[in-house]
Protein backbone atom coordinates (compact mmCIF):
# COMPACT_ATOMS: atom_id res chain seq x y z
CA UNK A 1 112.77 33.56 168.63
CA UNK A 2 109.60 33.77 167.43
CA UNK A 3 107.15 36.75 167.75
CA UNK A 4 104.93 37.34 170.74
CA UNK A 5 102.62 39.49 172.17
CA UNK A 6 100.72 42.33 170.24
CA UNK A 7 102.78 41.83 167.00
CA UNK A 8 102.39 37.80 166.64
CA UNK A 9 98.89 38.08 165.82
CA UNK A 10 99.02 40.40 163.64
CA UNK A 11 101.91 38.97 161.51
CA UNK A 12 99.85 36.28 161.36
CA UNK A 13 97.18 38.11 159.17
CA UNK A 14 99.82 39.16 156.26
CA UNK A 15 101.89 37.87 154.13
CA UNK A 16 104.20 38.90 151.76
CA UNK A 17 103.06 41.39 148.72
CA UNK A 18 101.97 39.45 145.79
CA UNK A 19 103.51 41.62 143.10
CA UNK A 20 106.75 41.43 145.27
CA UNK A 21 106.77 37.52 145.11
CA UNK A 22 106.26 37.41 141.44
CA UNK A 23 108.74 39.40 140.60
CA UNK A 24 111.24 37.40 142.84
CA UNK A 25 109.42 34.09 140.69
CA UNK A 26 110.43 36.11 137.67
CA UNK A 27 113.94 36.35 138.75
CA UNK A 28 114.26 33.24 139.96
CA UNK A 29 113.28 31.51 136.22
CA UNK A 30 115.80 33.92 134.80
CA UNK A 31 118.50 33.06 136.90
CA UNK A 32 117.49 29.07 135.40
CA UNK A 33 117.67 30.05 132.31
CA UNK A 34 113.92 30.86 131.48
CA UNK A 35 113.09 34.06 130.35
CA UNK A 36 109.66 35.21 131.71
CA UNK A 37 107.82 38.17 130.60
CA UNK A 38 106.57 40.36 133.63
CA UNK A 39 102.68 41.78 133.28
CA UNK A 40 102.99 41.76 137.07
CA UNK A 41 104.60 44.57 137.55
CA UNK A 42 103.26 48.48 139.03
CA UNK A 43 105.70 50.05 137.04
CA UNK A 44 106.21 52.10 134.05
CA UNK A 45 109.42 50.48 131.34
CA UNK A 46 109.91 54.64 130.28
CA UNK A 47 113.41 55.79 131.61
CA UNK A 48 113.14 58.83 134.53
CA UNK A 49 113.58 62.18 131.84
CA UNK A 50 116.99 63.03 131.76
CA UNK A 51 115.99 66.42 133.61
CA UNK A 52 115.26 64.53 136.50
CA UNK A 53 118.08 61.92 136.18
CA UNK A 54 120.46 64.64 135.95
CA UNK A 55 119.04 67.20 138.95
CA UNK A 56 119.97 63.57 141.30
CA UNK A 57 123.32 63.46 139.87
CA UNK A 58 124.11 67.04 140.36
CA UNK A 59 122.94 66.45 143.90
CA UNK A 60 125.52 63.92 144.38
CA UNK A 61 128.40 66.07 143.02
CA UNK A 62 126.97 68.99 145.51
CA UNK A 63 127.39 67.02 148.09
CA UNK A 64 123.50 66.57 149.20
CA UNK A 65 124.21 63.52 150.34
CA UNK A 66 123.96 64.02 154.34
CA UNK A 67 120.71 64.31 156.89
CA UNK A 68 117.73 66.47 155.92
CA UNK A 69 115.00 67.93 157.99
CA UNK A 70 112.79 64.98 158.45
CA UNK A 71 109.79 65.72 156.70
CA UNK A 72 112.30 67.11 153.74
CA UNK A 73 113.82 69.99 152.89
CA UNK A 74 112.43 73.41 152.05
CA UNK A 75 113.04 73.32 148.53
CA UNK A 76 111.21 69.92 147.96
CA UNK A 77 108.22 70.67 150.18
CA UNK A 78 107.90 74.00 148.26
CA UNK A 79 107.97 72.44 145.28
CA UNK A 80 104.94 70.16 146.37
CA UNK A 81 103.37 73.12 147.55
CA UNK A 82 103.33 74.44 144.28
CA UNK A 83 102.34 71.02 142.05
CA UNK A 84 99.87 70.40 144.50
CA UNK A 85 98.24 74.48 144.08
CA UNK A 86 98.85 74.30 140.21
CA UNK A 87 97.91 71.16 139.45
CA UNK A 88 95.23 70.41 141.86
CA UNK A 89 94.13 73.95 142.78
CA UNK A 90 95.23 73.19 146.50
CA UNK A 91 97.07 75.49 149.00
CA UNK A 92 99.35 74.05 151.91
CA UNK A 93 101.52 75.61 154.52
CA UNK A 94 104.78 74.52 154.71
CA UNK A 95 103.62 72.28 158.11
CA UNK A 96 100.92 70.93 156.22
CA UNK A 97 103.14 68.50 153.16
CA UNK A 98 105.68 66.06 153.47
CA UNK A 99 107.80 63.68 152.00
CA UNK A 100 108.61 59.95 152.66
CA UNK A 101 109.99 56.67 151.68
CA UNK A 102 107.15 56.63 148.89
CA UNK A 103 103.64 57.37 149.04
CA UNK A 104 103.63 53.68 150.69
CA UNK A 105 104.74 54.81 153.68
CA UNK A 106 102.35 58.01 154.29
CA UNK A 107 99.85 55.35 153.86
CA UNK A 108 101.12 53.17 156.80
CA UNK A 109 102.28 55.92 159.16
CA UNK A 110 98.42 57.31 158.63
CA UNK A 111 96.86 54.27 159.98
CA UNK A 112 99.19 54.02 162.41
CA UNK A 113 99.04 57.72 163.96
CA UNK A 114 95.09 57.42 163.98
CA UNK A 115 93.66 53.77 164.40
CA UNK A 116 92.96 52.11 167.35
CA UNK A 117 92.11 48.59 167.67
CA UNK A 118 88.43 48.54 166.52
CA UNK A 119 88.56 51.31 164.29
CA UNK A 120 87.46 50.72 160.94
CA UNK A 121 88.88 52.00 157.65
CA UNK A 122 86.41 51.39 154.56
CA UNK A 123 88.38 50.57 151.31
CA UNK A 124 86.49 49.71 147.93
CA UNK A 125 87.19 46.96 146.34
CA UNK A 126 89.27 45.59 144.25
CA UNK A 127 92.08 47.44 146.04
CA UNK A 128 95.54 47.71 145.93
CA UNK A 129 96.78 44.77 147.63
CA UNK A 130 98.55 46.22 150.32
CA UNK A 131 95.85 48.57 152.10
CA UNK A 132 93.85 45.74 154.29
CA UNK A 133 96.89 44.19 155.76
CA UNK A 134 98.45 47.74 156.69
CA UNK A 135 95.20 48.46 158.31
CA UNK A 136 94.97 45.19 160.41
CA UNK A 137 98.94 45.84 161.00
CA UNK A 138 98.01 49.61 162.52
CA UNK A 139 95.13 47.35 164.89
CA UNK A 140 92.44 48.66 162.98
CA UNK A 141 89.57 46.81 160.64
CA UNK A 142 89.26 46.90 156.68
CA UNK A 143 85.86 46.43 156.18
CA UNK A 144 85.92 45.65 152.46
CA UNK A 145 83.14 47.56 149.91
CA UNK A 146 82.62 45.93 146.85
CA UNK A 147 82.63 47.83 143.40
CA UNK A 148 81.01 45.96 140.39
CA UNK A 149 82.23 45.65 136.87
CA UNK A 150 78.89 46.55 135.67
CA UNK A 151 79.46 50.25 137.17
CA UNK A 152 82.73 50.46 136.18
CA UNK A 153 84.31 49.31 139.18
CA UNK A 154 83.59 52.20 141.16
CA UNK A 155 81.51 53.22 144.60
CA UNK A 156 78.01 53.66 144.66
CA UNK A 157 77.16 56.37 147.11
CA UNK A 158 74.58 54.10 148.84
CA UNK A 159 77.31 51.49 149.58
CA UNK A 160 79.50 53.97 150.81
CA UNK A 161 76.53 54.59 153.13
CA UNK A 162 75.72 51.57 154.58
CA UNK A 163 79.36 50.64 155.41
CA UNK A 164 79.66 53.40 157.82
CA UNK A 165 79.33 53.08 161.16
CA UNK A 166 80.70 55.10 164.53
CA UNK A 167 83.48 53.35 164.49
CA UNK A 168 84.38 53.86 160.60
CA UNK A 169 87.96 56.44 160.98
CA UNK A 170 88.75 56.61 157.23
CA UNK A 171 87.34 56.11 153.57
CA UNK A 172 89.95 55.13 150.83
CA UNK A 173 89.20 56.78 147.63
CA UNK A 174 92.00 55.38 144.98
CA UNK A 175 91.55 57.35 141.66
CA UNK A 176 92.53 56.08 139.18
CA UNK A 177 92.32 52.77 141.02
CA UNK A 178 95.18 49.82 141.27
CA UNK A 179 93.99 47.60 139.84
CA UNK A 180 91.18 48.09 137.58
CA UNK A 181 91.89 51.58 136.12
CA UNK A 182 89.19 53.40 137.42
CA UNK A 183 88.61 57.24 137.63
CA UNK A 184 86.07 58.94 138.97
CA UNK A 185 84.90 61.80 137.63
CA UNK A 186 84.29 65.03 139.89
CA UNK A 187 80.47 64.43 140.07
CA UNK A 188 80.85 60.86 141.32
CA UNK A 189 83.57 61.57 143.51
CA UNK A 190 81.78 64.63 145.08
CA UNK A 191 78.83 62.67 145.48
CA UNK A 192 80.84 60.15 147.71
CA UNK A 193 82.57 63.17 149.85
CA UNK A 194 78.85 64.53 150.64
CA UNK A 195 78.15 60.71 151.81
CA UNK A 196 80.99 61.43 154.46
CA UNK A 197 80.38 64.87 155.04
CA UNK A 198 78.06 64.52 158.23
CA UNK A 199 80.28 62.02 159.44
CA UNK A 200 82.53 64.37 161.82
CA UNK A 201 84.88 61.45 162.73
CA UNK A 202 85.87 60.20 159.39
CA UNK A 203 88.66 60.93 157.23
CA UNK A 204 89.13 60.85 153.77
CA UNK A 205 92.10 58.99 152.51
CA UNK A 206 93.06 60.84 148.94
CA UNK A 207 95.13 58.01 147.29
CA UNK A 208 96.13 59.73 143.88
CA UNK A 209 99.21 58.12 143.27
CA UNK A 210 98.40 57.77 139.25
CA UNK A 211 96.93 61.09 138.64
CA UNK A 212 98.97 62.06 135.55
CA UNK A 213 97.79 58.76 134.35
CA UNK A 214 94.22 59.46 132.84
CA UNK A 215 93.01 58.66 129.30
CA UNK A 216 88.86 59.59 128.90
CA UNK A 217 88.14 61.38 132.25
CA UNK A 218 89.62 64.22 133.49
CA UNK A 219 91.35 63.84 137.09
CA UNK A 220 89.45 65.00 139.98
CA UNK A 221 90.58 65.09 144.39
CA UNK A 222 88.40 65.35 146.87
CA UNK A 223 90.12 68.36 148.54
CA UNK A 224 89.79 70.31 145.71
CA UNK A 225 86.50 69.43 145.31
CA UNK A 226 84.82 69.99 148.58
CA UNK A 227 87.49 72.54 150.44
CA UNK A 228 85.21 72.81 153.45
CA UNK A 229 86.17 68.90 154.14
CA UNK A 230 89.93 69.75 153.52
CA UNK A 231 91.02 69.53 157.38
CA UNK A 232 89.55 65.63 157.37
CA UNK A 233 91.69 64.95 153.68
CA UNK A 234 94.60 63.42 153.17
CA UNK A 235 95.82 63.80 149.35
CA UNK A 236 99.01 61.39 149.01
CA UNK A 237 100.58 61.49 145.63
CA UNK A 238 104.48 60.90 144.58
CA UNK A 239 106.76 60.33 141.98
CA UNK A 240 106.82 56.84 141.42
CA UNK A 241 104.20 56.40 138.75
CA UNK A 242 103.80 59.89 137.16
CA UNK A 243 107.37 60.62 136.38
CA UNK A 244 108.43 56.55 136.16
CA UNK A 245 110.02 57.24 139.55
CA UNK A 246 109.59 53.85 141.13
CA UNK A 247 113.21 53.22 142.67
CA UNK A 248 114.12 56.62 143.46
CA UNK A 249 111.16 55.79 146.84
CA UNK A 250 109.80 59.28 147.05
CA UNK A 251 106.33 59.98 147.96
CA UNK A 252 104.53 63.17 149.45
CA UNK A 253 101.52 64.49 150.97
CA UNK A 254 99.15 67.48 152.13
CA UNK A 255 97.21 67.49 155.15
CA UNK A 256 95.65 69.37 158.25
CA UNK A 257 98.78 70.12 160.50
CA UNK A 258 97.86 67.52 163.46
CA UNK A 259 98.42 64.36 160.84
CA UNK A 260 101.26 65.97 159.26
CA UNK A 261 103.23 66.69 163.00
CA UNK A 262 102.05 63.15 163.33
CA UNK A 263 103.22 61.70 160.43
CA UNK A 264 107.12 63.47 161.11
CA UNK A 265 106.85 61.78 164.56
CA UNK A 266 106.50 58.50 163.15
CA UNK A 267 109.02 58.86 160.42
CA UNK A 268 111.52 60.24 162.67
CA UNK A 269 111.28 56.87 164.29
CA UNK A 270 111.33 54.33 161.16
CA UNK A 271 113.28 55.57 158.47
CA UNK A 272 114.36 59.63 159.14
CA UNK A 273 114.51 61.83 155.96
CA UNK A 274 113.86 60.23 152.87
CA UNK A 275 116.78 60.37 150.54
CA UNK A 276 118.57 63.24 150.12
CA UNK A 277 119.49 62.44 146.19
CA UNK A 278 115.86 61.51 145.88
CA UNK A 279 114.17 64.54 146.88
CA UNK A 280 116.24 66.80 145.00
CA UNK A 281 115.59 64.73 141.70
CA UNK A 282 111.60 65.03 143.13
CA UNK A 283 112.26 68.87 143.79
CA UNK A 284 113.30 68.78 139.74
CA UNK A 285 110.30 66.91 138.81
CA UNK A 286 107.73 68.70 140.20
CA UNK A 287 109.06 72.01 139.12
CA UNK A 288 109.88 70.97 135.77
CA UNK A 289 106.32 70.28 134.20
CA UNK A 290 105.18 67.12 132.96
CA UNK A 291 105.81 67.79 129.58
CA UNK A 292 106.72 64.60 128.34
CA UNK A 293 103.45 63.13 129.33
CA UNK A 294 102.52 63.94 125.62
CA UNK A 295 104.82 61.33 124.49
CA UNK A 296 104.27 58.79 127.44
CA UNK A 297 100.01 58.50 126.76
CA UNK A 298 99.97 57.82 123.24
CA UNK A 299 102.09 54.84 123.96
CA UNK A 300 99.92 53.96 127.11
CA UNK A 301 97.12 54.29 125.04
CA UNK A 302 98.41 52.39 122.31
CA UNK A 303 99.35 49.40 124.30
CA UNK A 304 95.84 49.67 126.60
CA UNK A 305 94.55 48.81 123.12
CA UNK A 306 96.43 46.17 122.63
CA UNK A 307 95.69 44.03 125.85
CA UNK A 308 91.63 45.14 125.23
CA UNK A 309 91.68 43.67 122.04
CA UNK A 310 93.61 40.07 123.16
CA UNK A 311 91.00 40.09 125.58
CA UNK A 312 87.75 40.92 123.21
CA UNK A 313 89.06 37.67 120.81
CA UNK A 314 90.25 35.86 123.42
CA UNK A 315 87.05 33.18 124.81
CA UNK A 316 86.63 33.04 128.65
CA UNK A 317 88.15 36.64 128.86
CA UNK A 318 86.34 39.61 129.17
CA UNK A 319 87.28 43.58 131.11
CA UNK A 320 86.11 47.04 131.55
CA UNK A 321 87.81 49.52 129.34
CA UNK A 322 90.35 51.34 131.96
CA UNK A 323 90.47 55.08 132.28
CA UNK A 324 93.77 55.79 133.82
CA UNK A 325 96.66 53.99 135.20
CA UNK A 326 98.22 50.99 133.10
CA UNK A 327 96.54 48.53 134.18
CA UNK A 328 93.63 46.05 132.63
CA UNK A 329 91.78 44.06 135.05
CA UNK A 330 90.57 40.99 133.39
CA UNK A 331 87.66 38.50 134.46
CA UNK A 332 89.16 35.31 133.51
CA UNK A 333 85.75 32.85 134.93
CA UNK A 334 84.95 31.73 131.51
CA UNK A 335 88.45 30.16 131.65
CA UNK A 336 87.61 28.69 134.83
CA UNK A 337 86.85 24.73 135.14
CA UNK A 338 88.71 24.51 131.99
CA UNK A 339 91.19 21.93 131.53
CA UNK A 340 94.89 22.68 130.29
CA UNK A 341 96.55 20.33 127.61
CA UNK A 342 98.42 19.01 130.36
CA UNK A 343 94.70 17.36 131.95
CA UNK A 344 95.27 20.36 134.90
CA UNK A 345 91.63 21.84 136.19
CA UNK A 346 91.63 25.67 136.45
CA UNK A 347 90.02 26.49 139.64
CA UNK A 348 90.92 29.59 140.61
CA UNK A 349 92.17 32.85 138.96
CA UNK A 350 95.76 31.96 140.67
CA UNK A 351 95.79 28.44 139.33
CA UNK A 352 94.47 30.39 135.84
CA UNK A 353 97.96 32.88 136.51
CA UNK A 354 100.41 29.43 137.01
CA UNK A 355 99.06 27.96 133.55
CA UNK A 356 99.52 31.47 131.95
CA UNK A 357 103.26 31.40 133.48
CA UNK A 358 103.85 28.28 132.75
CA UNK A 359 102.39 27.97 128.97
CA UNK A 360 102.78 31.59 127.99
CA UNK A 361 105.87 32.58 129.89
CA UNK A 362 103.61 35.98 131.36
CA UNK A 363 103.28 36.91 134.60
CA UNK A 364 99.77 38.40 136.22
CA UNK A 365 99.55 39.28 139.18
CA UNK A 366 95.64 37.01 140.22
CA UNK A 367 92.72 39.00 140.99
CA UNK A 368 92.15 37.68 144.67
CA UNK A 369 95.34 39.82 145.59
CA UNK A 370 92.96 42.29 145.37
CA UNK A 371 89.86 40.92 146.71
CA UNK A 372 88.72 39.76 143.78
CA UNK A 373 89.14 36.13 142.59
CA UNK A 374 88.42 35.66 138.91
CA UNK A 375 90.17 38.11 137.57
CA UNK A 376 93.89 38.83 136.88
CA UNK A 377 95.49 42.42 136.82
CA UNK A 378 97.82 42.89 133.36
CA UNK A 379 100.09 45.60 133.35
CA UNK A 380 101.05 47.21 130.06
CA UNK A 381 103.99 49.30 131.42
CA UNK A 382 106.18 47.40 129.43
CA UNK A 383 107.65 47.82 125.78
CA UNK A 384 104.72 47.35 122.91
CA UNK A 385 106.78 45.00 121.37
CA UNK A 386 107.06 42.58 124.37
CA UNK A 387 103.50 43.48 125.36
CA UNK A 388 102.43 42.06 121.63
CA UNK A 389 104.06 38.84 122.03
CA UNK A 390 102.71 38.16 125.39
CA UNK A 391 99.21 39.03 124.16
CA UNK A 392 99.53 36.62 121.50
CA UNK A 393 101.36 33.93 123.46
CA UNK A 394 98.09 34.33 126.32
CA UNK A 395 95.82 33.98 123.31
CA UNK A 396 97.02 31.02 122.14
CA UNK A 397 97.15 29.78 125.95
CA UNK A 398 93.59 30.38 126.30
CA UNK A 399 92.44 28.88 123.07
CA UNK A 400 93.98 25.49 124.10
CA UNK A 401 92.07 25.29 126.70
CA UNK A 402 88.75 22.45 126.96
């Protein structure tokens, strides 16, 4: 039967996540016998450290494999009590953090526990791919803020300003950014917080999922920063990118009480607890330091260098040195209206990501995933070796262009 009523129209606005369907493309030429190298992918190659590995293991011999308290159990939420007050200088009551089904879904239950159709939720673009269609899904509006290469892909106070209006609910601040690597530094993010200050009604959406992840600017949050805005903050971090967490699905938050008692409604609804295993291999991780970070950002670093300089010799290709995450978002217009060796047009940056799967066996994830078409996002997560080659096979893809 098909869908009716309030849901239909809004199904009708989504569709599945880009990165998703690549990797299923990815699979899907594997399975045929044609190996395709993933630069799609929001994930780090490094294995989970063996502390962490280990604390889920032991939780399965334990026996911590039944119901928790919905919003997870003491030990984990004190443990996020304490990375969050050491590591971002913030202090939350136990009935102000919780943990989910990834940082994903405290995004979604957020908009859904505080939007009503017509409210609008500002989000700065390029954006992570997902945040305009969970808004619209929630009944609100995205009202989409564009951020310029030429400032480093970042929000200018005085657009921030001009976007809000009385119906404006929340401001998405992503640092560093999916998908252009973008950090803000505490000046320029305080700057942006003082914007929204006066604005009683609006609420500051604290996306920090790559914190950890920062190469030339130090990490700043917008709680920590301005405390007197903290009961209109949401800071939503997790394990998925900092500790190469992805699978284990185990995000967190701090908030005002009201949006966390919201937020445990909600879950207790969808999904329950989160994981049992999970959140006792989280419990582990945030407790246990981040140590091998000093291993993990030489790498990053080495193979952020690696994609910048394919792109600097590479004609029609140009990008904006990223700060943090692993991700380099490339303009690829000088290889548009090109024409492949097979006589094919390049048109668009997705029709620029098919000849790149097709000639170079990479996958890219295009640029108007995230609001902005004529670009690709490559993700260096992956070995340095493998990286290399598909650096060299793009090149080559590029140069045979006319």
């Amino acid at each position: 039967m098909a869908p009716s009523g309030r849901l239909a129209p809004r199904m009708g606005m989504i569709g599945a996540s880009p990165t998703a369907a690549i990797s299923d493309t990815v699979r899907t030429l594997a399975a045929s016998g044609v190996t395709v190298d993933n630069l799609g992918e929001g994930e780090l190659d490094f294995d989970t450290p063996a502390p962490i590995a280990e604390a889920g293991i032991a939780a399965i011999r334990a026996g911590l494999t039944k119901y928790t308290a919905v919003a997870g159990t003491t030990g984990l939420k004190d443990a996020i009590r304490a990375y969050f007050r050491q590591r971002n200088g913030l202090d939350f009551a136990q009935n102000e953090v919780i943990a989910s089904c990834g940082a994903k879904q405290i995004i979604f239950n957020a908009f859904l526990a505080t939007l009503d159709a017509g409210d609008e939720v500002i989000v700065p673009t390029p954006c992570w791919v997902s945040y305009p269609d969970m808004i619209r899904l929630a009944g609100g509006t995205p009202v989409l803020v564009p951020c310029h290469a030429s400032n480093g892909w970042k929000l200018a106070p005085e657009d921030l300003a001009a976007a809000i209006t009385p119906r404006t609910r929340w401001v998405i601040l992503n640092s560093p950014n999916n998908p252009t690597g973008a950090v803000y530094p505490a000046a320029e993010l305080g700057a942006l917080c003082d914007v929204i200050a006066p604005h009683d009604n609006v609420m500051i959406m604290a996306d920090d999922i790559y914190e950890t992840i920062v190469f030339d600017t130090r990490f700043a949050t917008p709680a920590a920063l301005r405390p007197a805005l903290a009961s209109r903050i949401l800071t939503i971090n997790g394990v998925s990118k900092s500790f190469s967490m992805t699978g284990w699905r185990l995000g967190y938050a701090g908030g005002p009480s009201w949006l966390i008692a919201a937020l445990d409604t909600l879950q207790s609804q969808s999904t329950s607890n989160p994981s049992s295993i999970s959140q006792d291999a989280a419990r582990a991780a945030l407790s246990g330091g981040v140590g091998f970070l000093d291993e993990w950002l030489p790498i990053l670093r080495r193979r952020r260098a690696i994609v910048m300089d394919m792109v600097r010799t590479t004609p029609g290709l140009d990008a904006v040195l990223p700060e943090g995450a692993f991700y380099v978002f490339a303009d690829v217009s000088g290889c548009l209206n090109r024409t492949t060796p097979s006589g094919q047009v390049l048109r668009t940056d997705v029709d620029f990501a098919t000849y790149m799967l097709e000639a170079a066996r990479v996958a890219l994830v295009p640029g108007s995933a995230f609001r902005a078409p004529g670009h690709v996002r490559i993700a260096f997560g992956v070995d340095t070796d493998v990286l290399a080659a598909c650096c060299a096979r793009m090149h080559t893809a590029c140069l045979a262009l006319q």
